[in-house]
Protein backbone atom coordinates (compact mmCIF):
# COMPACT_ATOMS: atom_id res chain seq x y z
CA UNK A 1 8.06 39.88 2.91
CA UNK A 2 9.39 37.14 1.16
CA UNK A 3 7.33 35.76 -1.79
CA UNK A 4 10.12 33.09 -2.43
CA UNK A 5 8.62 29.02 -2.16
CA UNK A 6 10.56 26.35 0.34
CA UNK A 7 8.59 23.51 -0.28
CA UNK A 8 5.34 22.46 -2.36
CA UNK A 9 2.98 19.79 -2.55
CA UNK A 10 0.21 19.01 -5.51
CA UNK A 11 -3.37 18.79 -3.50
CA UNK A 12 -6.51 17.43 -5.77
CA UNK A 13 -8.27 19.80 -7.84
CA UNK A 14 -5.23 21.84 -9.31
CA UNK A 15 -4.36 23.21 -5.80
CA UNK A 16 -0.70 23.39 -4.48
CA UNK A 17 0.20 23.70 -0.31
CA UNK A 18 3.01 25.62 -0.51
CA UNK A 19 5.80 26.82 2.61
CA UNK A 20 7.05 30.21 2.00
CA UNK A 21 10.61 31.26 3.27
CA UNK A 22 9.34 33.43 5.99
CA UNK A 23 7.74 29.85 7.81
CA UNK A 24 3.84 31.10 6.52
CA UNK A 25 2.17 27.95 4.56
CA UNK A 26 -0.52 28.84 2.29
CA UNK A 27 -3.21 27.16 -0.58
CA UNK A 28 -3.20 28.71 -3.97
CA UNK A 29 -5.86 27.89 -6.36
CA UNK A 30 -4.17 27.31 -9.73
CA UNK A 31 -7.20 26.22 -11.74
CA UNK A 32 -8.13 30.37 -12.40
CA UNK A 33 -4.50 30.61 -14.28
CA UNK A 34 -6.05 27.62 -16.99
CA UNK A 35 -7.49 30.21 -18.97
CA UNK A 36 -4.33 31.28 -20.10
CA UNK A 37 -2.80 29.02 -22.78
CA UNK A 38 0.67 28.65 -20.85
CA UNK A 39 -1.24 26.95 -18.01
CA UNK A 40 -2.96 24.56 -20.36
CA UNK A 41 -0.22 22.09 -20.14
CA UNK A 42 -0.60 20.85 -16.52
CA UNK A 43 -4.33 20.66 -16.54
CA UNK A 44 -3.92 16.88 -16.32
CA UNK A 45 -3.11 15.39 -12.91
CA UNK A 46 -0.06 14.02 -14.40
CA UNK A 47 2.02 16.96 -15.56
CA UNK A 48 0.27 19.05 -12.68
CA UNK A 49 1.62 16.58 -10.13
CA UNK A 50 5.17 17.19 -11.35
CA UNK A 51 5.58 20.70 -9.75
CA UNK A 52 8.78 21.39 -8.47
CA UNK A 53 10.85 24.50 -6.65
CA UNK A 54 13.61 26.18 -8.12
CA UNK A 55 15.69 28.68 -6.74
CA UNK A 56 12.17 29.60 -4.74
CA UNK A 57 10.23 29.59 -7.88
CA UNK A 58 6.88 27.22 -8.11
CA UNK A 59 7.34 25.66 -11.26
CA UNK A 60 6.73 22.21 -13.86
CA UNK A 61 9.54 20.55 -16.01
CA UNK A 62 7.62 22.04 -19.53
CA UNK A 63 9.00 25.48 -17.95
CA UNK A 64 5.48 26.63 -16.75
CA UNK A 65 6.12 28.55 -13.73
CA UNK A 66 4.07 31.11 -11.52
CA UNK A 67 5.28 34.62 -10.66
CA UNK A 68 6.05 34.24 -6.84
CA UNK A 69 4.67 37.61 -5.87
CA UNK A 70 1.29 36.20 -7.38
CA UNK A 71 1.51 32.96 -5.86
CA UNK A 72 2.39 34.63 -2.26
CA UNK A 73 -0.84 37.11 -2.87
CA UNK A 74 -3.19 35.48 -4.58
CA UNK A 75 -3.01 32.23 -1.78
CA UNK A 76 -4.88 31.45 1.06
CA UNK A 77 -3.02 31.53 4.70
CA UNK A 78 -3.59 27.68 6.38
């Protein structure tokens, strides 16, 4: 299994479609992670919209990024 992100997109309500490197495309749910203090700086639609993939990992320029084994587990398959 690979847990490593090719590609993202920002979907309304804090949800991100996201193309793993094994071809599988799944939804994660990122508004659960808010309740950590980390995640409260892309709870606007602004900063949230800024998400962005490097080397595989899910990530936003303030250097708020999600573990990729969490986001490949904790997503929904499409």
């Amino acid at each position: 299994m690979n847990s490593r992100a090719r590609k993202v997109i920002p979907l309304q309500n804090f949800k991100l479609k996201i193309e793993f490197m094994n071809g599988e495309r799944k939804i994660f749910d990122v508004k659960p992670l808010f309740v950590y203090s980390v995640y409260k700086s892309i709870k606007d639609n602004g900063a949230f919209n800024k998400v962005f993939i490097s080397n595989g990992i899910v990530q936003w320029p303030n250097e708020v990024d999600i573990c990729p084994d969490r986001l490949y587990d904790d997503s929904v398959k499409l």
